[in-house]
C-alpha atoms as a PDB file:
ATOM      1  CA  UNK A   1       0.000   0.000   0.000  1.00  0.00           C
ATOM      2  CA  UNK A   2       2.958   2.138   0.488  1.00  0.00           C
ATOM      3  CA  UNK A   3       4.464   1.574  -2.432  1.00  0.00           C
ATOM      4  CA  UNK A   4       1.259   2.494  -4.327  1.00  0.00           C
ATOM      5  CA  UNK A   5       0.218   5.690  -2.885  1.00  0.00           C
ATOM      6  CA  UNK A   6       4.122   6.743  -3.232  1.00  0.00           C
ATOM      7  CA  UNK A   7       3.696   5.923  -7.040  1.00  0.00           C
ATOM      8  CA  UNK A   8       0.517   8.078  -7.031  1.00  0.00           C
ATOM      9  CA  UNK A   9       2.211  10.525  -5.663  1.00  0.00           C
ATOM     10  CA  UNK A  10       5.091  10.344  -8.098  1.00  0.00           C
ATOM     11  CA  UNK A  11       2.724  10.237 -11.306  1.00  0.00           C
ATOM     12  CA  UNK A  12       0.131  13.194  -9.751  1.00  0.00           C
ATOM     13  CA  UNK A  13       2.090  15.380  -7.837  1.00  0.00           C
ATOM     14  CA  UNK A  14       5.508  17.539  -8.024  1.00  0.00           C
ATOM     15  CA  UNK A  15       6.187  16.253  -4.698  1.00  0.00           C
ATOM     16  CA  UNK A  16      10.017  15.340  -4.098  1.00  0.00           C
ATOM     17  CA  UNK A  17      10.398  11.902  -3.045  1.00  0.00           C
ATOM     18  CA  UNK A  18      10.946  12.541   0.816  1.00  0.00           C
ATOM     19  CA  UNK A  19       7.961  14.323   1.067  1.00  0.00           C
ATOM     20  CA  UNK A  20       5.875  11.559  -1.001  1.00  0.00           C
ATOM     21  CA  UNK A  21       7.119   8.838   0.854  1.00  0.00           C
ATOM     22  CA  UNK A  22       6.248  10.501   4.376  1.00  0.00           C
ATOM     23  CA  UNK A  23       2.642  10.980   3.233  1.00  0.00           C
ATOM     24  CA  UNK A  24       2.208   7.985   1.766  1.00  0.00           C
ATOM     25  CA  UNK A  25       3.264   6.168   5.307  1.00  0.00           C
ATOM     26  CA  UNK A  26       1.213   8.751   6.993  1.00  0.00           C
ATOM     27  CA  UNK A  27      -1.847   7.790   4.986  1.00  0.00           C
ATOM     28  CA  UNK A  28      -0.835   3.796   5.137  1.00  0.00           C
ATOM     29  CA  UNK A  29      -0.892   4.321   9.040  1.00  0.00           C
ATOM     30  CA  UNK A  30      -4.314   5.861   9.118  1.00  0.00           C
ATOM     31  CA  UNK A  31      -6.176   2.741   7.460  1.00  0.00           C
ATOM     32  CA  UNK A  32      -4.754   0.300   9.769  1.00  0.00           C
ATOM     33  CA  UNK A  33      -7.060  -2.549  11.113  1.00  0.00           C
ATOM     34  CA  UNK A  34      -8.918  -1.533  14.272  1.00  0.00           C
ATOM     35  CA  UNK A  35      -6.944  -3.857  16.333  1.00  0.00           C
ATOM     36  CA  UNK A  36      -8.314  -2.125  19.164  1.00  0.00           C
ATOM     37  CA  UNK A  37     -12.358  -2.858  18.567  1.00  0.00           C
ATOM     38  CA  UNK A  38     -10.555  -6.805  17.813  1.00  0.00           C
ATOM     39  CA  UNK A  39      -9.102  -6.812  21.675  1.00  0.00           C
ATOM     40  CA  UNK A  40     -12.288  -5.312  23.079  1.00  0.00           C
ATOM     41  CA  UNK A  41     -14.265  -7.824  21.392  1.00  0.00           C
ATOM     42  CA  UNK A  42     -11.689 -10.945  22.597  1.00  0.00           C
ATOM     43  CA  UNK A  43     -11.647  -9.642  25.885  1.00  0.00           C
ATOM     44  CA  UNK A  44     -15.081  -9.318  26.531  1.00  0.00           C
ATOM     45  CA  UNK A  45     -16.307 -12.292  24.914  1.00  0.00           C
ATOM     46  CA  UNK A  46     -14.231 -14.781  25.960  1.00  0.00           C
ATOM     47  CA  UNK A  47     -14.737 -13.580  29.696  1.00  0.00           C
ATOM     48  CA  UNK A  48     -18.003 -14.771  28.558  1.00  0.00           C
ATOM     49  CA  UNK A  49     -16.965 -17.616  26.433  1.00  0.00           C
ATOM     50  CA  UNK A  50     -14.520 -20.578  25.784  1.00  0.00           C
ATOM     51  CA  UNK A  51     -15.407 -20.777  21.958  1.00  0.00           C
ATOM     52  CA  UNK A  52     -15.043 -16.932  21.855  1.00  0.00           C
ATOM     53  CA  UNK A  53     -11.324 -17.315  24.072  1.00  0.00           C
ATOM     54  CA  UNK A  54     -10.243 -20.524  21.691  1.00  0.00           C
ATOM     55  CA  UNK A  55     -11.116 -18.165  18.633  1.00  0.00           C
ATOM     56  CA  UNK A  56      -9.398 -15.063  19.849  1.00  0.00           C
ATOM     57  CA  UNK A  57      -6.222 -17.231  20.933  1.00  0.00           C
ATOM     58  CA  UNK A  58      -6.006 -19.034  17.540  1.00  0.00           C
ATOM     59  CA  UNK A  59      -6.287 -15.688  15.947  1.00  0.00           C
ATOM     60  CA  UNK A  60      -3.938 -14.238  18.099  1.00  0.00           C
ATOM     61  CA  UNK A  61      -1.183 -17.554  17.433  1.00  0.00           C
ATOM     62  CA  UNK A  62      -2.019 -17.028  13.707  1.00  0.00           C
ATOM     63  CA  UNK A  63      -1.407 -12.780  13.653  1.00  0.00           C
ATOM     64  CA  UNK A  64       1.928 -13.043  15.985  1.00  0.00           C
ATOM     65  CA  UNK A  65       3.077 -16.255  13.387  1.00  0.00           C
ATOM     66  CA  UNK A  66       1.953 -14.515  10.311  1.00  0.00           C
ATOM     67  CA  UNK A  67       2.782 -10.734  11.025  1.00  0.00           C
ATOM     68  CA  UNK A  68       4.783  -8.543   9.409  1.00  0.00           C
ATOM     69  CA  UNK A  69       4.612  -5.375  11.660  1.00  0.00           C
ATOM     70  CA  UNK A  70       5.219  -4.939  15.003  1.00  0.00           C
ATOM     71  CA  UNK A  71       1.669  -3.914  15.849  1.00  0.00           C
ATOM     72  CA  UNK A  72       0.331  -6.535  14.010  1.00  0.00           C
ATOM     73  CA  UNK A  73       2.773  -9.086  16.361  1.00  0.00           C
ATOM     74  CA  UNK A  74       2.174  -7.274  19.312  1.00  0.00           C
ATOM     75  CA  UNK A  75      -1.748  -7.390  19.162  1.00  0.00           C
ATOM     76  CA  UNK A  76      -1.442 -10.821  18.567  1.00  0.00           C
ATOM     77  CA  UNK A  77       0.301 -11.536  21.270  1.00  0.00           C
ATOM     78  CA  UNK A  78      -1.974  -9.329  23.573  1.00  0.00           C
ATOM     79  CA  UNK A  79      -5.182 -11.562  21.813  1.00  0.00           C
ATOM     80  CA  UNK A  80      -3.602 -14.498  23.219  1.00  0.00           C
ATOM     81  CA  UNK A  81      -2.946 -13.168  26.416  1.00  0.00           C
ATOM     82  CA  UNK A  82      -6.207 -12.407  26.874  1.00  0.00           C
ATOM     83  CA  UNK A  83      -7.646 -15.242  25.898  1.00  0.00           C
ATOM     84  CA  UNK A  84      -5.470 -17.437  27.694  1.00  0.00           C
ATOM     85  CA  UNK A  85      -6.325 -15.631  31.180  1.00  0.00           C
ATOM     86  CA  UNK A  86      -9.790 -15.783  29.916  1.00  0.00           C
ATOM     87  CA  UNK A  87      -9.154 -19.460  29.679  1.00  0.00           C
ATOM     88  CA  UNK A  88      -7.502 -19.571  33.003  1.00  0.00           C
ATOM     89  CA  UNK A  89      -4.295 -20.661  32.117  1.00  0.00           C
ATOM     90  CA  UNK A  90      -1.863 -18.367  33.929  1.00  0.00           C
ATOM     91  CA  UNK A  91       1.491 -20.161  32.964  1.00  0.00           C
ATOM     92  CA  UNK A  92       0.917 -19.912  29.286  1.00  0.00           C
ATOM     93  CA  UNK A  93      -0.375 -16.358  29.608  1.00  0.00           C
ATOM     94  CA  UNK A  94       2.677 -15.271  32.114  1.00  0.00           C
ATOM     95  CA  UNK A  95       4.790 -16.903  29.031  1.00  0.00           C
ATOM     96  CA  UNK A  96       3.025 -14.663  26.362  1.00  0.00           C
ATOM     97  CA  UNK A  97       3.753 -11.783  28.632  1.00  0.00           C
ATOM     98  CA  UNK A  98       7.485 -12.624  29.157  1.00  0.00           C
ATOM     99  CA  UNK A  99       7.363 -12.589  24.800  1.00  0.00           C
ATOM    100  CA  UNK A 100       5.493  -9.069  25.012  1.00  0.00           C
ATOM    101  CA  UNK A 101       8.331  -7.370  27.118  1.00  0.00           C
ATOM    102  CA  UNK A 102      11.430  -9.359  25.337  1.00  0.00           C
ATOM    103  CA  UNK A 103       9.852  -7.678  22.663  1.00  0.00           C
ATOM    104  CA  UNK A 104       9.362  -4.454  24.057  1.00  0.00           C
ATOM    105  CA  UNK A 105      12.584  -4.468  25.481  1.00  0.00           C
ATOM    106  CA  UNK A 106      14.245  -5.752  21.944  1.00  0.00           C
ATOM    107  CA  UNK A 107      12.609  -2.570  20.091  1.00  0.00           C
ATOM    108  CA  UNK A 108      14.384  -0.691  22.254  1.00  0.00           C
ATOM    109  CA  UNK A 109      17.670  -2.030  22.309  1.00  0.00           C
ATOM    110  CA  UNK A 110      17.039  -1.905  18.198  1.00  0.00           C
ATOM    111  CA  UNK A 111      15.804   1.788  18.113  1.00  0.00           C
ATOM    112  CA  UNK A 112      19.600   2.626  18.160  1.00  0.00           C
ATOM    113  CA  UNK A 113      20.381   0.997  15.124  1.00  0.00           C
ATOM    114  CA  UNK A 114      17.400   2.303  13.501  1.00  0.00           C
ATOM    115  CA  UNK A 115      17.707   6.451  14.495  1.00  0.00           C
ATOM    116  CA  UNK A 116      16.579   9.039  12.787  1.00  0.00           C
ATOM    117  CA  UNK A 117      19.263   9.902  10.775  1.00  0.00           C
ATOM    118  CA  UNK A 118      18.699   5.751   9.222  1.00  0.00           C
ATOM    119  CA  UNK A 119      15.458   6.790   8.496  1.00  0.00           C
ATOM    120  CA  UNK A 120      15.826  10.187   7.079  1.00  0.00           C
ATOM    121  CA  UNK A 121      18.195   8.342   4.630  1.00  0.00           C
ATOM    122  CA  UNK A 122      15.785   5.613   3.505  1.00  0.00           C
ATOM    123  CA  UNK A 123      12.840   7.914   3.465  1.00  0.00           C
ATOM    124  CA  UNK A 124      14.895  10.390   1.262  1.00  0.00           C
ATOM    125  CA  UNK A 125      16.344   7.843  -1.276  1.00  0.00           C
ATOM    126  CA  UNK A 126      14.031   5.153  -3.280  1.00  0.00           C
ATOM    127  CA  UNK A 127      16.314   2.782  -3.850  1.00  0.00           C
ATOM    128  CA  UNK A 128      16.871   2.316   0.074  1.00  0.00           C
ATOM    129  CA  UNK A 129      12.844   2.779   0.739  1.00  0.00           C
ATOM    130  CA  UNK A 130      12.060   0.164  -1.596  1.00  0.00           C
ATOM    131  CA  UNK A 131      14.654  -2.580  -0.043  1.00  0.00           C
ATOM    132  CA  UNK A 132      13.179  -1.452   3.323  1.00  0.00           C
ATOM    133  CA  UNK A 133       9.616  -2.270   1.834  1.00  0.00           C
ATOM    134  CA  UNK A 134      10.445  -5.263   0.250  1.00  0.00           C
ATOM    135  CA  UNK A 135      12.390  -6.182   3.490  1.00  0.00           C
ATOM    136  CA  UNK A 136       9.479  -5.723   5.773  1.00  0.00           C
ATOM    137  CA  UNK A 137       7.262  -7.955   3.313  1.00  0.00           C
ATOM    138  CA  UNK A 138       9.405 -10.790   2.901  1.00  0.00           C
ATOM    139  CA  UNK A 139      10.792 -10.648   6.828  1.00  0.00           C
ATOM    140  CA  UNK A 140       9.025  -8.617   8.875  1.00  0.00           C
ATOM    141  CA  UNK A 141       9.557  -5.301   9.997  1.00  0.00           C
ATOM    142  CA  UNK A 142      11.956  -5.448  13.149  1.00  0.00           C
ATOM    143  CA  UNK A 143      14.467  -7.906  10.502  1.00  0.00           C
ATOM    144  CA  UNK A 144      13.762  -5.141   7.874  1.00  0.00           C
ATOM    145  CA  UNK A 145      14.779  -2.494   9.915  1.00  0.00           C
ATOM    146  CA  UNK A 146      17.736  -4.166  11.296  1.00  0.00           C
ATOM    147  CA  UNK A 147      19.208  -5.001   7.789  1.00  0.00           C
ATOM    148  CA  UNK A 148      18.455  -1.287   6.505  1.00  0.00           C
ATOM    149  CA  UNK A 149      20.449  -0.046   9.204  1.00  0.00           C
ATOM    150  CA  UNK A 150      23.376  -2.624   8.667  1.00  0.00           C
ATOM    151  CA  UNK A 151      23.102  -1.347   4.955  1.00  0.00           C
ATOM    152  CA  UNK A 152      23.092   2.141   5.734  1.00  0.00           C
ATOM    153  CA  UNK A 153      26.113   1.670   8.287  1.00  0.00           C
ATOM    154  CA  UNK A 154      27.777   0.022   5.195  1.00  0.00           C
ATOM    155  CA  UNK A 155      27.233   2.895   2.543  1.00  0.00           C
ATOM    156  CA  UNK A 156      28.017   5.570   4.794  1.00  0.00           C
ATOM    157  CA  UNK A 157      31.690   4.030   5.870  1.00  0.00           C
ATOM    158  CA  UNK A 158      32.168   3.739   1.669  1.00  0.00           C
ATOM    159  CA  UNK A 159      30.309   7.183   1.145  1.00  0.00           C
ATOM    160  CA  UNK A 160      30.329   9.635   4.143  1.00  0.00           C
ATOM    161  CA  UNK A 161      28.852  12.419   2.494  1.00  0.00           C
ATOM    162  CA  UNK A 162      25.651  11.129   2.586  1.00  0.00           C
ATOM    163  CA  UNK A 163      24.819  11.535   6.112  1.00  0.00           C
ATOM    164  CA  UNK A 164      25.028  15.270   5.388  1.00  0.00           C
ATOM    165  CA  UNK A 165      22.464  15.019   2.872  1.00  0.00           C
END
């Protein structure tokens, strides 16, 4: 979808490419699934329901399996952490909460590899945008953005210059 409404950009607009790329994550970002009406369903339901809980924690397994975003994997995780409680099994919940905050914690530790100078340079150069794209659909967006900023810590040892840019 990013891609796209870049590419609309491109062919509509004499936007430069930083500026098309921004808006065309800003308007990706505001049509994202309402994860949050999907948790307030889960929770509720399967406080009132083991077929609702078994649903919302298969859903949850397939989202945090399948995802390719870190929301995506996190409410996945929080769907099964739900439902598990729901389900009363507190071991296997208290184990999907030790993979929420490894996570959490991971994101952080990884937020200094991806800075925003990292993303100023992909977001200003399509060659570098469209590797990150293709990297967050074929691995996921925490490997994506680890292997963007390995590849930008390569091209700026060969080519300096282009963190002033």
């Amino acid at each position: 979808m990013i891609e796209m409404i870049e590419r609309g950009f491109a062919a509509g607009s004499d936007y430069a490419f930083a500026e098309r790329a921004g808006m065309a994550i800003g308007f990706a970002a505001s049509e994202l699934p309402s994860y949050g009406d999907y948790v307030t369903m889960c929770e509720e339901q399967s406080a009132q329901s083991v077929d609702w809980a078994y649903a919302c924690l298969a859903y949850g397994e397939l989202v945090e399996n399948q995802g390719k975003t870190e929301m995506g994997v996190s409410i996945g995780r929080s769907l099964q952490k739900l439902a598990l409680e729901a389900l009363g099994d507190l071991e296997k919940a208290a184990e999907v909460e030790q993979r929420i905050q490894a996570r959490r914690q991971e994101r952080l530790d990884s937020i200094k590899d991806f800075n925003s100078a990292t993303a100023r340079l992909v977001f200003s150069n399509p060659t570098l945008f469209s590797a990150y794209l293709a990297a967050i659909r074929s691995d996921g967006e925490e490997i994506a953005q680890r292997r963007i900023a390995a590849e930008i810590e390569r091209l700026l040892e060969q080519r300096p210059e282009l963190a002033c840019e």
